[in-house]
Protein backbone atom coordinates (compact mmCIF):
# COMPACT_ATOMS: atom_id res chain seq x y z
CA UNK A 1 -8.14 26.37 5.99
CA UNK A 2 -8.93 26.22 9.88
CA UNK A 3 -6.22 25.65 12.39
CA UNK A 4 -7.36 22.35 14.05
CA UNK A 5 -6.58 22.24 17.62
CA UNK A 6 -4.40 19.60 19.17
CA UNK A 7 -5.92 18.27 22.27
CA UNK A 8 -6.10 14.91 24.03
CA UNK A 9 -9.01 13.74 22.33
CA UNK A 10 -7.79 14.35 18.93
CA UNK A 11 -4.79 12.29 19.77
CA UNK A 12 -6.45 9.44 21.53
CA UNK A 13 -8.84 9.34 17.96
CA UNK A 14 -5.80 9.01 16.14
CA UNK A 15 -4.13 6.84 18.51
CA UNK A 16 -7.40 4.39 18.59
CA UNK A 17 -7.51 4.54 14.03
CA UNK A 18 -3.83 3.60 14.68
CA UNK A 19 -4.87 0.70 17.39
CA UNK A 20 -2.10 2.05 19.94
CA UNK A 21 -3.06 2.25 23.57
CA UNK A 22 -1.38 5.07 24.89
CA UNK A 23 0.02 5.87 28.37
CA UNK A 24 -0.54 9.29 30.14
CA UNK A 25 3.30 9.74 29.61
CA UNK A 26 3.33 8.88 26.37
CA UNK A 27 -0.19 10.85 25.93
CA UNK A 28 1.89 13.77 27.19
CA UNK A 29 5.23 13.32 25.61
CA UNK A 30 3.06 12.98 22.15
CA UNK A 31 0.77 16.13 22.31
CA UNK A 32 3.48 18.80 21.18
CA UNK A 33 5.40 16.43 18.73
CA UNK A 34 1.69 16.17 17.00
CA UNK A 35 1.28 19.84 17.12
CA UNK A 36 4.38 19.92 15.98
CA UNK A 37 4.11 18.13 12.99
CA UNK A 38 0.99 19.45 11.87
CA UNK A 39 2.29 22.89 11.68
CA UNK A 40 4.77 21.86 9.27
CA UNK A 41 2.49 20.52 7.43
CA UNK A 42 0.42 23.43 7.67
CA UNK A 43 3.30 25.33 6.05
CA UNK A 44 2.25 23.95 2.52
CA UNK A 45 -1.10 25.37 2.68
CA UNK A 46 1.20 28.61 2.44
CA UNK A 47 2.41 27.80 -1.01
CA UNK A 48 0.97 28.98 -4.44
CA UNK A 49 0.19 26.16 -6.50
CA UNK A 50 -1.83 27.95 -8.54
CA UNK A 51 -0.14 27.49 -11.85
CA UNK A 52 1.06 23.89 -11.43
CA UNK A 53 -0.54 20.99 -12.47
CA UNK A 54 -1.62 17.87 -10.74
CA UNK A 55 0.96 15.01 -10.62
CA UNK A 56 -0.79 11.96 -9.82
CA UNK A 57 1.79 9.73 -11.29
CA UNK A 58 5.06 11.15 -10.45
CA UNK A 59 7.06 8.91 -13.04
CA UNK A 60 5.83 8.12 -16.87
CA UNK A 61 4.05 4.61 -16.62
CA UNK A 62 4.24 2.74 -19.92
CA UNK A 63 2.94 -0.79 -20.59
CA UNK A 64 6.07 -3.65 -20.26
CA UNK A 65 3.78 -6.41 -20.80
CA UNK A 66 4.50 -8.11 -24.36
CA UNK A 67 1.84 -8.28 -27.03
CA UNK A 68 -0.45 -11.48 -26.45
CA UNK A 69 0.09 -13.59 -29.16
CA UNK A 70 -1.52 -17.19 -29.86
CA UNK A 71 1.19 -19.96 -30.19
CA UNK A 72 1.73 -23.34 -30.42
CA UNK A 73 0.87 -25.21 -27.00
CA UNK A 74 2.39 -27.76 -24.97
CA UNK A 75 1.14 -31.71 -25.91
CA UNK A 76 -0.13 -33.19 -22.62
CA UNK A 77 2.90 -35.38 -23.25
CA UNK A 78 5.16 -33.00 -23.50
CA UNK A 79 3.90 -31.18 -20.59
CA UNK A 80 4.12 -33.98 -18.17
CA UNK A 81 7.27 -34.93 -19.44
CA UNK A 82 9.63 -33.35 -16.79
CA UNK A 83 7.64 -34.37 -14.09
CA UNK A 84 7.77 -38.03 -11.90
CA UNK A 85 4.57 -36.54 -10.20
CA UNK A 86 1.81 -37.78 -12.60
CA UNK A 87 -1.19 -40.24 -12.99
CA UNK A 88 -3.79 -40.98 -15.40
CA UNK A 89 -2.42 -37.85 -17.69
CA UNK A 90 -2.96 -35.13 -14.68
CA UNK A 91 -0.09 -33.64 -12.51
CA UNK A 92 0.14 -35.41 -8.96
CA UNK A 93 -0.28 -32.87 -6.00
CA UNK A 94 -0.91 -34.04 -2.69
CA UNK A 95 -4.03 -34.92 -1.32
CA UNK A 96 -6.40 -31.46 -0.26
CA UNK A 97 -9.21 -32.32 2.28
């Protein structure tokens, strides 16, 4: 892969994706940390990978959900029976307008 070069535009891109208005100072002080940062990176283009495989889930997913199962439902009666907040057989929320 091609080295990209670090340069002032490259960082004012990134800083403008990242919606950060930068300072000359801070343009400055940011430069080599960038550089920086992307050579270590760069460092894992080094390793051979060749032989492993691609982890795209790091940890074994497995369904928790439970089985869906049809069961007896709630009576309207029953289902309003906890509540002080009803009318005409319906819950009672307040007014949306």
């Amino acid at each position: 892969m091609a080295k990209q070069a670090i340069d002032k535009k490259l960082l004012l891109g990134v800083a403008k994706n990242a919606r950060l208005n930068l300072s000359e100072k801070e343009i400055t002080e940011f430069l080599p940390q960038l550089s920086e940062i992307l050579e270590s990176f760069g460092k894992l283009d080094e390793l051979d990978v060749s032989k492993e495989k691609p982890s795209f889930q790091p940890i074994a997913t497995k369904n928790v959900f439970r089985e869906d199962k049809v069961e007896k439902c709630l009576s309207q009666k029953d289902a309003l029976s906890n509540t002080k907040h009803k009318k005409d057989g319906y819950f009672l929320g307040p007014k949306v307008v």
